[in-house]
N, C-alpha and C. Protein backbone atom coordinates (compact mmCIF):
# COMPACT_ATOMS: atom_id res chain seq x y z
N UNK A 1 20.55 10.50 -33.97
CA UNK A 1 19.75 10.16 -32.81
C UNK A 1 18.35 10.76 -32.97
N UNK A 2 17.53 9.81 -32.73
CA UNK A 2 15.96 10.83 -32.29
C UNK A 2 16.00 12.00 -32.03
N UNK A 3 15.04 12.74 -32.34
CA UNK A 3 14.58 13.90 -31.40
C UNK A 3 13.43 13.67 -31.04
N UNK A 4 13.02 13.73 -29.52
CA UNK A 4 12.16 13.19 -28.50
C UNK A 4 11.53 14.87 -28.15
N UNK A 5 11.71 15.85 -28.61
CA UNK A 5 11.69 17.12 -28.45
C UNK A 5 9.86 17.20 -27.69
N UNK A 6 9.26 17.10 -29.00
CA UNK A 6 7.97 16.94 -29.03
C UNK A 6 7.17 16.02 -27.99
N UNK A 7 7.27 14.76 -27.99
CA UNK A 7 6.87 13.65 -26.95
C UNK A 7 7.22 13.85 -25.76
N UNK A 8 8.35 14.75 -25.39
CA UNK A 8 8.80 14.93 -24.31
C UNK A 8 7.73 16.58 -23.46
N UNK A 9 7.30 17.43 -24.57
CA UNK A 9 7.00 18.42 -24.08
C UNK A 9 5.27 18.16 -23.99
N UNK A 10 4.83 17.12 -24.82
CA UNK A 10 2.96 16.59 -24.51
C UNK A 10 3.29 16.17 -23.05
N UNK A 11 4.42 15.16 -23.15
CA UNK A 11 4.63 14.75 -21.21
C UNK A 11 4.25 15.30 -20.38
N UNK A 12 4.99 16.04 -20.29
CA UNK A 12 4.93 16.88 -19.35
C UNK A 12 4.17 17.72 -19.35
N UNK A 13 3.38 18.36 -20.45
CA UNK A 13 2.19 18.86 -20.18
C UNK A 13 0.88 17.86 -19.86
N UNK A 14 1.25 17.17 -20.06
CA UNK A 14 0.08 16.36 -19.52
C UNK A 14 -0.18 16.11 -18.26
N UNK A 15 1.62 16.83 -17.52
CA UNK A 15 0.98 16.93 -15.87
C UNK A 15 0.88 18.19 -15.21
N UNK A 16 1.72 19.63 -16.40
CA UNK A 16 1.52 20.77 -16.23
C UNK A 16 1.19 21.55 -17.40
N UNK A 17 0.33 22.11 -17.83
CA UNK A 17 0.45 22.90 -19.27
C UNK A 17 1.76 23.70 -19.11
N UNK A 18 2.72 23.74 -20.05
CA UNK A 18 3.69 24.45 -19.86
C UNK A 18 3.95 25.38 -21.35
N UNK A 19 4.60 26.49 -21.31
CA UNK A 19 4.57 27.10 -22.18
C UNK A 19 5.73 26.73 -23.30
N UNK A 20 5.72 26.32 -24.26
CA UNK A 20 7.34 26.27 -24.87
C UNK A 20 8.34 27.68 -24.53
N UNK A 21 8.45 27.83 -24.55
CA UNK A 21 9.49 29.37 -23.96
C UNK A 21 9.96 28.38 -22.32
N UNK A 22 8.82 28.17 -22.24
CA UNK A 22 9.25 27.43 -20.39
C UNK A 22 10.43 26.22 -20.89
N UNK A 23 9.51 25.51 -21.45
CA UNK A 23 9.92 24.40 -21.77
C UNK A 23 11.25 23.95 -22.15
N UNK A 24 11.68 25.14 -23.42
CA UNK A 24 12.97 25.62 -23.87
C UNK A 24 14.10 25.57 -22.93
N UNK A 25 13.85 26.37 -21.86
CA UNK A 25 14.61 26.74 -20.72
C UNK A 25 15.32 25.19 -20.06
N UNK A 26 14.17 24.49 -20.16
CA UNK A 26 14.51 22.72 -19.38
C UNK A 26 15.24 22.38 -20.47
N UNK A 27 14.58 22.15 -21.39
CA UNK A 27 15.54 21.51 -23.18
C UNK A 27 16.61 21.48 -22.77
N UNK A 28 17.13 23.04 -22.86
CA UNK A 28 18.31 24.32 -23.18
C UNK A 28 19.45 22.97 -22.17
N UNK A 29 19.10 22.81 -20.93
CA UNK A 29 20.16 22.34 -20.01
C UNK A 29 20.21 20.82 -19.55
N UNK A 30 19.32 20.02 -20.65
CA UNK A 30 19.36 18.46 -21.12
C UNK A 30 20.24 18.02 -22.28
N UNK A 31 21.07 17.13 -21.93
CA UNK A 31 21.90 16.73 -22.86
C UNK A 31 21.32 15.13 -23.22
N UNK A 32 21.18 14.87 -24.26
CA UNK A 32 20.69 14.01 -25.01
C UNK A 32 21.42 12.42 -24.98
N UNK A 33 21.97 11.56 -24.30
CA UNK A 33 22.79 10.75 -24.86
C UNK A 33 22.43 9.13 -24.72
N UNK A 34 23.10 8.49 -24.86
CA UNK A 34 22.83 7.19 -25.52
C UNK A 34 24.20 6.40 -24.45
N UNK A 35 23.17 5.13 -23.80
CA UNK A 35 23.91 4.60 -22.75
C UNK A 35 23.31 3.13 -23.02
N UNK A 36 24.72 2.17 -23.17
CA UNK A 36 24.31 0.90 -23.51
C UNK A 36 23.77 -0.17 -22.79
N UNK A 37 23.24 -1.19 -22.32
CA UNK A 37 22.71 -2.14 -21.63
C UNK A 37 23.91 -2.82 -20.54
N UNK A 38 23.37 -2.52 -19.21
CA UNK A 38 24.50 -2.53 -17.63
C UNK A 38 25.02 -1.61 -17.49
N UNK A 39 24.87 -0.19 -17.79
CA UNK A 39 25.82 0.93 -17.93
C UNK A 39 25.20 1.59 -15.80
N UNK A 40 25.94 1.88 -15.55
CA UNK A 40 25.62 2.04 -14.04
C UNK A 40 25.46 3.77 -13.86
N UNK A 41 24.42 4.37 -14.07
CA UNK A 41 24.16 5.91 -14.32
C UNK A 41 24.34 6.23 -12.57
N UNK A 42 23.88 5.34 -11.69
CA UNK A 42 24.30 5.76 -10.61
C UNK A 42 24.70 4.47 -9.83
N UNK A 43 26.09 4.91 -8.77
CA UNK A 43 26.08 3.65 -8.02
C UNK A 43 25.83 3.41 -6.53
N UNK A 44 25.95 2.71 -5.49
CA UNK A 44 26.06 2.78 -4.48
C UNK A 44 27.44 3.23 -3.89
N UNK A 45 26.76 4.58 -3.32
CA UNK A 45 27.72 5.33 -2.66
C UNK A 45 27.69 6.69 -3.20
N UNK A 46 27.31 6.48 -4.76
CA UNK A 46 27.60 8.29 -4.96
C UNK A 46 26.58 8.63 -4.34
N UNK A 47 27.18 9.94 -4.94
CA UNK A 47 26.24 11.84 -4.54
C UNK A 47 25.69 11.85 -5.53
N UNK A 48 24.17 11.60 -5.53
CA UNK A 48 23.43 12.05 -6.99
C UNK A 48 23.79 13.39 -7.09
N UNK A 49 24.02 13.67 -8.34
CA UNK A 49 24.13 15.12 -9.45
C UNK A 49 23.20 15.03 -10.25
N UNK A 50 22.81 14.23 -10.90
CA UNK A 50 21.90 14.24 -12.27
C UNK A 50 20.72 13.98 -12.19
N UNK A 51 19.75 14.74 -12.78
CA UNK A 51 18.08 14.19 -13.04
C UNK A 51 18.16 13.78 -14.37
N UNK A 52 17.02 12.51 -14.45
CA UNK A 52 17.77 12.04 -15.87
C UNK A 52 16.27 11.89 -16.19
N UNK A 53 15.70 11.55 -17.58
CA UNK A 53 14.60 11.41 -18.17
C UNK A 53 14.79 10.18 -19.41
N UNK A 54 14.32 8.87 -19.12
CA UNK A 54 14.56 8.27 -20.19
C UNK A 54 13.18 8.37 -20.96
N UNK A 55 14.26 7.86 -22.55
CA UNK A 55 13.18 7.81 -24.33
C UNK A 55 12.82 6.76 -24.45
N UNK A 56 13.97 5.66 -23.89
CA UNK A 56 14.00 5.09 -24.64
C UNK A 56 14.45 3.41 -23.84
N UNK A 57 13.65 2.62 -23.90
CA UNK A 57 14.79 1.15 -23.18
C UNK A 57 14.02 1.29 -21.68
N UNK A 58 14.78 0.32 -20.83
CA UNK A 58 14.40 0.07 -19.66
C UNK A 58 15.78 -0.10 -18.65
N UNK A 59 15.99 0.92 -17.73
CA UNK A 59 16.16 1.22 -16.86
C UNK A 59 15.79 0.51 -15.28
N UNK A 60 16.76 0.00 -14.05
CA UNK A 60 15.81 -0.45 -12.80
C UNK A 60 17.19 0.31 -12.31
N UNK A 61 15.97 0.64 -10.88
CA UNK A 61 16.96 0.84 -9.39
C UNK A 61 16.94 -0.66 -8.72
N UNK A 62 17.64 -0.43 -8.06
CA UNK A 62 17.98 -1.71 -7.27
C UNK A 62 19.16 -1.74 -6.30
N UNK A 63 19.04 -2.32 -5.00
CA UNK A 63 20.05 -2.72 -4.07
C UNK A 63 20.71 -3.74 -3.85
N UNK A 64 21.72 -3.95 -3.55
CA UNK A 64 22.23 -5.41 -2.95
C UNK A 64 21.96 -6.02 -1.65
N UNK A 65 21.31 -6.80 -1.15
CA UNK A 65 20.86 -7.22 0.77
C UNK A 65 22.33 -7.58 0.93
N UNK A 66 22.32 -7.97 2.11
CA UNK A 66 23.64 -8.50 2.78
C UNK A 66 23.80 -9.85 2.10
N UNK A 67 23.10 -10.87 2.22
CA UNK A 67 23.24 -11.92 1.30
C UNK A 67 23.81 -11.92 -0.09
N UNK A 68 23.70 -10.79 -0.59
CA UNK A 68 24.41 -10.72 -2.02
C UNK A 68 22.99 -10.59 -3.04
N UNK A 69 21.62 -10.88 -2.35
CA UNK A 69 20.75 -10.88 -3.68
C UNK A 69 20.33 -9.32 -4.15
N UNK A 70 20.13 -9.28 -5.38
CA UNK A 70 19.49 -7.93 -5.67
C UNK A 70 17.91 -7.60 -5.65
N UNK A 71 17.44 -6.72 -4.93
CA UNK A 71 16.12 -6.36 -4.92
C UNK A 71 15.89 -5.09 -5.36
N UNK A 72 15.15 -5.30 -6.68
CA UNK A 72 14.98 -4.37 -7.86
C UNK A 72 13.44 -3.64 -6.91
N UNK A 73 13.71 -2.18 -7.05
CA UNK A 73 12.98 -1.56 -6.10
C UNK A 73 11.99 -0.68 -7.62
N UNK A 74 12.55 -0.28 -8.53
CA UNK A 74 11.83 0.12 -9.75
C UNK A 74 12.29 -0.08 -11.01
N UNK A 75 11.40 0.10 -12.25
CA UNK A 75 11.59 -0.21 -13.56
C UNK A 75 11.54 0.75 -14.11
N UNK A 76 11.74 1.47 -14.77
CA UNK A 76 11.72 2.69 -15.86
C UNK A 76 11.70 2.49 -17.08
N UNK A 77 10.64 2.92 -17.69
CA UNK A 77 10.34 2.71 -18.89
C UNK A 77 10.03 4.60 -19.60
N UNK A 78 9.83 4.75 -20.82
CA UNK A 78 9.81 6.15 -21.52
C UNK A 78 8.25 6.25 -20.99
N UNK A 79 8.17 7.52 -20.60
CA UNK A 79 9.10 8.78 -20.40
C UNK A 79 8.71 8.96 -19.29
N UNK A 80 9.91 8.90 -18.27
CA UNK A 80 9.75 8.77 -16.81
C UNK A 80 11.25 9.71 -16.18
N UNK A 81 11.40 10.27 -15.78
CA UNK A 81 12.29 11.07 -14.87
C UNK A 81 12.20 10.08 -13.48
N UNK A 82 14.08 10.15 -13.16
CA UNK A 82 14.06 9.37 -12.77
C UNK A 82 15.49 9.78 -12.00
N UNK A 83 16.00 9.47 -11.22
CA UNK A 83 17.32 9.82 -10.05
C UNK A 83 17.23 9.02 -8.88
N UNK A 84 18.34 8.82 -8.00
CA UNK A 84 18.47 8.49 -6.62
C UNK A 84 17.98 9.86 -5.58
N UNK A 85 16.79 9.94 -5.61
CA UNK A 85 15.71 11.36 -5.15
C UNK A 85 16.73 11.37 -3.31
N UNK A 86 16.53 10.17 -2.61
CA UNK A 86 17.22 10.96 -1.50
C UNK A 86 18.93 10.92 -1.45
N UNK A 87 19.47 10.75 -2.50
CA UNK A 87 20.65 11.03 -2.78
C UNK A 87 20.64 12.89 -2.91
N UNK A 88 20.10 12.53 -4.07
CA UNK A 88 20.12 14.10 -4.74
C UNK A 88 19.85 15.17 -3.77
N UNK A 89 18.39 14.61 -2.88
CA UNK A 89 17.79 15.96 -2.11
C UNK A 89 18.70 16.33 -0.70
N UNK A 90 19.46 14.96 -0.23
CA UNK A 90 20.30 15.19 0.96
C UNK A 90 21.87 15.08 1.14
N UNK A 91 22.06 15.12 -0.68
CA UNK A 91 23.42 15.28 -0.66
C UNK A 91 24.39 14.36 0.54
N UNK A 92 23.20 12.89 0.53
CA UNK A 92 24.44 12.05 0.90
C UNK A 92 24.49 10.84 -0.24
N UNK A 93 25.72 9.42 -0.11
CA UNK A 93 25.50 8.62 -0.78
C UNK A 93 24.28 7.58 -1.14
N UNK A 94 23.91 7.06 -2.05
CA UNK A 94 22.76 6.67 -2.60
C UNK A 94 22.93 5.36 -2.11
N UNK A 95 21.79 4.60 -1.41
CA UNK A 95 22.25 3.30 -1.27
C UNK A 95 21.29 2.43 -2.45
N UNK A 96 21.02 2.89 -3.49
CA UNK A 96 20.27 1.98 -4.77
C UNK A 96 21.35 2.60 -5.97
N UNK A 97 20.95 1.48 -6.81
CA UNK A 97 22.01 1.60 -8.23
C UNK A 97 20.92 1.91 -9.06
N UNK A 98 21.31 2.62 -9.49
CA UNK A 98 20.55 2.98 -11.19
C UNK A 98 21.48 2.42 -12.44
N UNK A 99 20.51 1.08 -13.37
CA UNK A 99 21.45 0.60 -14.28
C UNK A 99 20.50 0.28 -15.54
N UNK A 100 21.32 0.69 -16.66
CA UNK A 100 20.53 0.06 -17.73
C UNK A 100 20.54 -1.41 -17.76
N UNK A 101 19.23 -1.67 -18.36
CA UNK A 101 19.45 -2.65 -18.58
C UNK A 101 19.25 -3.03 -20.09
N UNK A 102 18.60 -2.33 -20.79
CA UNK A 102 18.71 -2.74 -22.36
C UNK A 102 19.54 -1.26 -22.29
N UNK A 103 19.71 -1.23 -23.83
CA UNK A 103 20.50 0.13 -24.43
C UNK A 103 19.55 1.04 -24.22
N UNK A 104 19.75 2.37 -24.25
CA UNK A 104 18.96 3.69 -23.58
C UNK A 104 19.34 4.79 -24.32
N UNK A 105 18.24 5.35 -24.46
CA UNK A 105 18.07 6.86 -24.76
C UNK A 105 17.99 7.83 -23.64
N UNK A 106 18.75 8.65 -23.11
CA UNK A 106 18.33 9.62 -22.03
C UNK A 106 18.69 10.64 -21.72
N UNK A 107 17.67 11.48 -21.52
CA UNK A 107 18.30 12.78 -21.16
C UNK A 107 18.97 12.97 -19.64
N UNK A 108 19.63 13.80 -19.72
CA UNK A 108 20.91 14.21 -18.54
C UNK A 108 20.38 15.56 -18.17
N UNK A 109 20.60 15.63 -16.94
CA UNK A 109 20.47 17.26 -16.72
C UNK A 109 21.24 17.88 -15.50
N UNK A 110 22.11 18.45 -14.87
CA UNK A 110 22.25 18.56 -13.88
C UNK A 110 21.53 19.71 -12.88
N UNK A 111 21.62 18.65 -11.58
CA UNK A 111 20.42 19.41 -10.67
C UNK A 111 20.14 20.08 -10.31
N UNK A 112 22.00 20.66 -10.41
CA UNK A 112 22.02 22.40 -9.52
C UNK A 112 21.33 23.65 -10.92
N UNK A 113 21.33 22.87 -12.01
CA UNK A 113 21.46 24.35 -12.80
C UNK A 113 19.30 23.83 -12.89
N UNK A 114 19.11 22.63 -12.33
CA UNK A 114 17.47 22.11 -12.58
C UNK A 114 16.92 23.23 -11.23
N UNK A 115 17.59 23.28 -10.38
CA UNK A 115 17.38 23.88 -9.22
C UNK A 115 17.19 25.48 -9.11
N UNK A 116 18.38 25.97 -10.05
CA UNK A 116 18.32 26.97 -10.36
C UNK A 116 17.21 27.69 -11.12
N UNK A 117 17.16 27.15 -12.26
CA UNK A 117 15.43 27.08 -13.15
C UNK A 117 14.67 27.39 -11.94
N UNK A 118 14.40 26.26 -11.01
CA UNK A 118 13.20 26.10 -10.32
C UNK A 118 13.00 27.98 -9.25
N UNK A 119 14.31 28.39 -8.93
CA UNK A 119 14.30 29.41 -8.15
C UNK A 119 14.36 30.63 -9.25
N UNK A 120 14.16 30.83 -10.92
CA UNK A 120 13.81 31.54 -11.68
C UNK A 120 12.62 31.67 -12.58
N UNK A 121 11.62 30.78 -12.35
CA UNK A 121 10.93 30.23 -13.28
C UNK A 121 9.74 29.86 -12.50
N UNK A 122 8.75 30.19 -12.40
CA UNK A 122 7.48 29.49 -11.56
C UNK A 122 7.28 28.34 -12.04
N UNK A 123 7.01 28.41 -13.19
CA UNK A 123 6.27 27.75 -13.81
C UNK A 123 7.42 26.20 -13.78
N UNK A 124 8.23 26.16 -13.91
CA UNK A 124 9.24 25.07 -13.79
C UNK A 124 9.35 24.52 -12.68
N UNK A 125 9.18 25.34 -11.76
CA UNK A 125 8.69 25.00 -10.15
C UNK A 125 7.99 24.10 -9.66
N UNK A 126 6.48 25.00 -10.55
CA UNK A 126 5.58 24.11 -10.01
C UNK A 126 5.30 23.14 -10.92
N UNK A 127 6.04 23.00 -12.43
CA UNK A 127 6.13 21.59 -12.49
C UNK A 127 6.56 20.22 -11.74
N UNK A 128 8.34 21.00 -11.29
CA UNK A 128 8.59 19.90 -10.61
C UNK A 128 7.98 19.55 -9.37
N UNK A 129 7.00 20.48 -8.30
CA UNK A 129 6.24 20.27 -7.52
C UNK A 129 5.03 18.98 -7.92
N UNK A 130 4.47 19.48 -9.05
CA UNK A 130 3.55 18.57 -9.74
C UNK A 130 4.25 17.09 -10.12
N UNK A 131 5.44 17.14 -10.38
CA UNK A 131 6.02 16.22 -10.47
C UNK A 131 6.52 14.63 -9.54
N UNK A 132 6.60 15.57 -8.70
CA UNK A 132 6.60 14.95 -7.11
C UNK A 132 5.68 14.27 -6.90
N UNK A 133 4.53 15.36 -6.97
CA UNK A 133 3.23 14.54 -5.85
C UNK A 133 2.65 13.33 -6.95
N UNK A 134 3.45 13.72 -7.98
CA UNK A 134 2.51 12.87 -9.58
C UNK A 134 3.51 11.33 -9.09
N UNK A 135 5.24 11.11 -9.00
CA UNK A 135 5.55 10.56 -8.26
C UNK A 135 4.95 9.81 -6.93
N UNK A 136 4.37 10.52 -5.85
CA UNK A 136 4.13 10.02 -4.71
C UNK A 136 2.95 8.68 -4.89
N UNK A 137 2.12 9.64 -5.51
CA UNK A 137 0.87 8.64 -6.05
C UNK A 137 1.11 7.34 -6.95
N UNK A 138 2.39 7.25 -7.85
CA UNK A 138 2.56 6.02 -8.66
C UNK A 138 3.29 5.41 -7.32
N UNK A 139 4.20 5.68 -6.28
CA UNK A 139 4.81 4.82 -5.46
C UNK A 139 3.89 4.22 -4.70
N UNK A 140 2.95 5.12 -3.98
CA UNK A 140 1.78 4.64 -3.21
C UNK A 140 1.03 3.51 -4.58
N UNK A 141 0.86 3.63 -5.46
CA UNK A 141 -0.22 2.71 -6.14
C UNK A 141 0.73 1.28 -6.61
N UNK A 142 2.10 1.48 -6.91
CA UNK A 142 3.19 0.39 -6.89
C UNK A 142 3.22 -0.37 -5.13
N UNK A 143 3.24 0.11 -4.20
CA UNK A 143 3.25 -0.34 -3.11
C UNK A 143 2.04 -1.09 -2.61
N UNK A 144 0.98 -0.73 -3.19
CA UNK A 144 -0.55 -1.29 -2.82
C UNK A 144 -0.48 -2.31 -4.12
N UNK A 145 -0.01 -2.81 -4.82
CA UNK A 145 0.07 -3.90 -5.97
C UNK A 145 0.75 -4.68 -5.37
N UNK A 146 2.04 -4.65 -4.91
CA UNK A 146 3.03 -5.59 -4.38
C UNK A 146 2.16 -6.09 -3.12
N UNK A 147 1.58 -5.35 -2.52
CA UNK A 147 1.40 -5.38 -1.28
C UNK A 147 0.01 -6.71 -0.80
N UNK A 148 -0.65 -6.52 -2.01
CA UNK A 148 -2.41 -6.78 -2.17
C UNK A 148 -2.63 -8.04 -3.40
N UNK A 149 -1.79 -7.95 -4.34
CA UNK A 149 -1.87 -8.93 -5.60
C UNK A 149 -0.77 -10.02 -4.93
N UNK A 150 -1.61 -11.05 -5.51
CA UNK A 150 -1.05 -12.19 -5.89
C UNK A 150 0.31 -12.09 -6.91
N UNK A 151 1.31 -12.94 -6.69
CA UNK A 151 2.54 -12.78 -7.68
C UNK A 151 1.76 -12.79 -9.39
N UNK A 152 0.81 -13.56 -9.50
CA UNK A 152 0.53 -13.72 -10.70
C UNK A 152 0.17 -12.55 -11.70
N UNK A 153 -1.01 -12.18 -11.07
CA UNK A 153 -1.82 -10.85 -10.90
C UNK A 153 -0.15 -9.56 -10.69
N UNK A 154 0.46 -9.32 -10.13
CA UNK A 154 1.59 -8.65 -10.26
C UNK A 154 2.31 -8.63 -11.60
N UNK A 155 2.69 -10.15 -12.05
CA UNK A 155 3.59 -10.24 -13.48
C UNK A 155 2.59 -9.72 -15.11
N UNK A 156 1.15 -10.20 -14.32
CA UNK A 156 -0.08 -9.19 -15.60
C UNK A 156 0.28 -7.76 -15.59
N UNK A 157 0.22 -7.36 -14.43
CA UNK A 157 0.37 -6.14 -14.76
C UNK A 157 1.57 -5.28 -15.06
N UNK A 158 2.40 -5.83 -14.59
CA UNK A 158 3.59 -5.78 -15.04
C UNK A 158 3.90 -6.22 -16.80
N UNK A 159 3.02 -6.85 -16.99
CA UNK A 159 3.37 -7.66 -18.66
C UNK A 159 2.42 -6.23 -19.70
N UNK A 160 1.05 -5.71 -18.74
CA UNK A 160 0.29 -4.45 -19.71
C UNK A 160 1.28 -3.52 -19.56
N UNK A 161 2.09 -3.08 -18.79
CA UNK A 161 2.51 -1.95 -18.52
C UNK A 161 4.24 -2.11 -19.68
N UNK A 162 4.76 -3.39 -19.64
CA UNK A 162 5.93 -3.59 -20.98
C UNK A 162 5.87 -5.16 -21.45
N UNK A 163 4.81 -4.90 -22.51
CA UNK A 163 4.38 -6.27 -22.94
C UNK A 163 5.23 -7.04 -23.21
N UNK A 164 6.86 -6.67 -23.88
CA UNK A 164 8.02 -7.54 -24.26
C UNK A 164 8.61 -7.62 -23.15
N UNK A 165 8.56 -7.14 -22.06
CA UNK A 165 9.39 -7.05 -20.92
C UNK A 165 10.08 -9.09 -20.67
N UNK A 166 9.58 -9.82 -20.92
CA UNK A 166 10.38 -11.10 -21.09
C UNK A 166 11.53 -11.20 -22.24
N UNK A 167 11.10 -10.26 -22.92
CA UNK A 167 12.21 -10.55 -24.24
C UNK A 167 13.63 -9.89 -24.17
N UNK A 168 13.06 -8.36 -22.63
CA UNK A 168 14.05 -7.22 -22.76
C UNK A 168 15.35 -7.86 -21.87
N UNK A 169 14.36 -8.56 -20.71
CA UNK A 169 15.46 -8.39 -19.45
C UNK A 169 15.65 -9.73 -18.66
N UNK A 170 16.47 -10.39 -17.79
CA UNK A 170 16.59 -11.67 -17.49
C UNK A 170 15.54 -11.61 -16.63
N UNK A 171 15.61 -13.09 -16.44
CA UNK A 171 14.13 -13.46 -15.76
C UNK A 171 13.87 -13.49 -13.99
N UNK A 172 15.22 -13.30 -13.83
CA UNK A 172 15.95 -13.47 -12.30
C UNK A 172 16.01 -11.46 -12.01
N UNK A 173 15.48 -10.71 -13.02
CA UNK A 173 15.42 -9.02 -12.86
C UNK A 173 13.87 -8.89 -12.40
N UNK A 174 13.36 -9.80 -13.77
CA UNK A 174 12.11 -9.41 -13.72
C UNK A 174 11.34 -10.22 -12.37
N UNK A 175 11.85 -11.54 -11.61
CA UNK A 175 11.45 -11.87 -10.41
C UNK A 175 12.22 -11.19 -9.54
N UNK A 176 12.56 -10.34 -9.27
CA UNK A 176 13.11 -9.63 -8.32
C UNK A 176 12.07 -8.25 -8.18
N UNK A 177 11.64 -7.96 -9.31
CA UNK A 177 10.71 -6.73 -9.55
C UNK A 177 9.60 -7.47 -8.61
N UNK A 178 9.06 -8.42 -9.22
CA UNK A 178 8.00 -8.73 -8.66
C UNK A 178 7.75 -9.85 -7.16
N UNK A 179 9.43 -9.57 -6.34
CA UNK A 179 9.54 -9.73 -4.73
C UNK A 179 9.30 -11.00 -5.23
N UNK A 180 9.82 -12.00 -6.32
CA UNK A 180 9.25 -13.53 -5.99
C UNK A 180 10.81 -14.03 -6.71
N UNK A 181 10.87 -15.39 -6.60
CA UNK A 181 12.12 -16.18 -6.84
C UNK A 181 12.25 -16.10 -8.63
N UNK A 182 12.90 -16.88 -9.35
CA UNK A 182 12.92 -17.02 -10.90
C UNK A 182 12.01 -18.06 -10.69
N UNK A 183 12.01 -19.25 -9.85
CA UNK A 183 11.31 -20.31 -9.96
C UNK A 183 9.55 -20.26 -10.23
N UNK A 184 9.47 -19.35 -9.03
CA UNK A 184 8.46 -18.94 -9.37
C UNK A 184 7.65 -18.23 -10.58
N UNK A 185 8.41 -17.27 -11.11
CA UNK A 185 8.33 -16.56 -12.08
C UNK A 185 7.31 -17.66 -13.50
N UNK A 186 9.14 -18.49 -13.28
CA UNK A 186 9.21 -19.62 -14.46
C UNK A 186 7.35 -20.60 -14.30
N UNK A 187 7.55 -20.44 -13.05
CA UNK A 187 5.97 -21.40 -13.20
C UNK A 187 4.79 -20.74 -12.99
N UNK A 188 4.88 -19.44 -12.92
CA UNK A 188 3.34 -18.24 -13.55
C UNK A 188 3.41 -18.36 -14.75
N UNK A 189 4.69 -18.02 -15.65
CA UNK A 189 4.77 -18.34 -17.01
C UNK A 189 4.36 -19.66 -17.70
N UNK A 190 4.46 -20.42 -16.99
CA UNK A 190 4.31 -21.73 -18.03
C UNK A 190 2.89 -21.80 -18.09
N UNK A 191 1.97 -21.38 -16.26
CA UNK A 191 0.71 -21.34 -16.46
C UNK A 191 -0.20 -20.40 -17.27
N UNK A 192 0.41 -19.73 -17.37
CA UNK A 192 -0.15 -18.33 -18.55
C UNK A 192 0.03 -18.66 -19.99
N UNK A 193 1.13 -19.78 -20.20
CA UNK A 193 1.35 -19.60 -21.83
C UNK A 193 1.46 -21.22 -21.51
């Protein structure tokens, strides 16, 4: 398997300088593993336990409406940390699924011993503090895209951000990402290419 050791620790310094000795400490209690395409890392209903960090592949949350359709709420791509956040923080069941959708590289960690770090370690702290608000700002700037762009203008940016993203995932995922039908999808595409 890879070692992501390195790429993983520029990451994250790129939103906290962190010391390797710090860093180590996070490593130390990530387990490395390899999860194939539909694998359900979380479902509706559990108790998040795990903070997870993918390398590798693409990852979505997503819900079921009452109708039965799925509305894909995020995409995950490397290197993004990633969990059912008000699962985890309120220790009730999660009402979004976390699922691969191509094959995956990802790290595992569990939260209580991530938690623990955080109440020994400043500096791990105020990463994951930094982490958060670094979070808040991509949801706020994902919410003002959906909100303000045109579907078209949405699937561009969506196409800079995972240029193969047509090749990775069905087309009925990727119009769900972008709040519009497949039909639609299918006929931004034809006008673009």
């Amino acid at each position: 398997m890879i070692d992501y050791y390195d790429v993983n620790f520029n990451f994250m310094c790129s939103l906290l300088p962190l010391s390797k000795k710090t860093y180590d400490k996070l490593y130390a209690i990530a387990k490395l593993k390899e999860f194939k395409a539909g694998t359900k890392l979380v479902d509706i209903g559990d108790i998040g336990k795990k903070l997870y960090l993918i390398n590798k592949g693409v990852l979505r949350s997503y819900l079921i409406m009452e109708n039965g359709k799925e509305l894909t709420k995020t995409l995950f791509t490397p290197i993004e940390f990633f969990t059912s956040f008000a699962s985890i923080l309120t220790n009730k069941p999660s009402e979004f699924i976390l699922e691969t959708l191509t094959d995956c590289h990802i790290y595992e960690m569990n939260y209580e011993e991530f938690r623990d770090l955080c109440n020994t370690d400043i500096k791990v702290l105020k990463f994951y503090t930094r982490y958060l608000e670094f979070l808040f700002v991509e949801n706020e700037k994902v919410f003002i895209e959906i909100s303000s762009m045109k579907a078209k203008e949405r699937y561009i940016t969506l196409k800079k951000r995972i240029p193969n993203i047509d090749d990775l995932i069905p087309q009925y995922q990727i119009a769900s990402y972008l709040n519009i039908t497949p039909v639609q999808l299918s006929r931004i595409r034809s006008k673009l290419y």
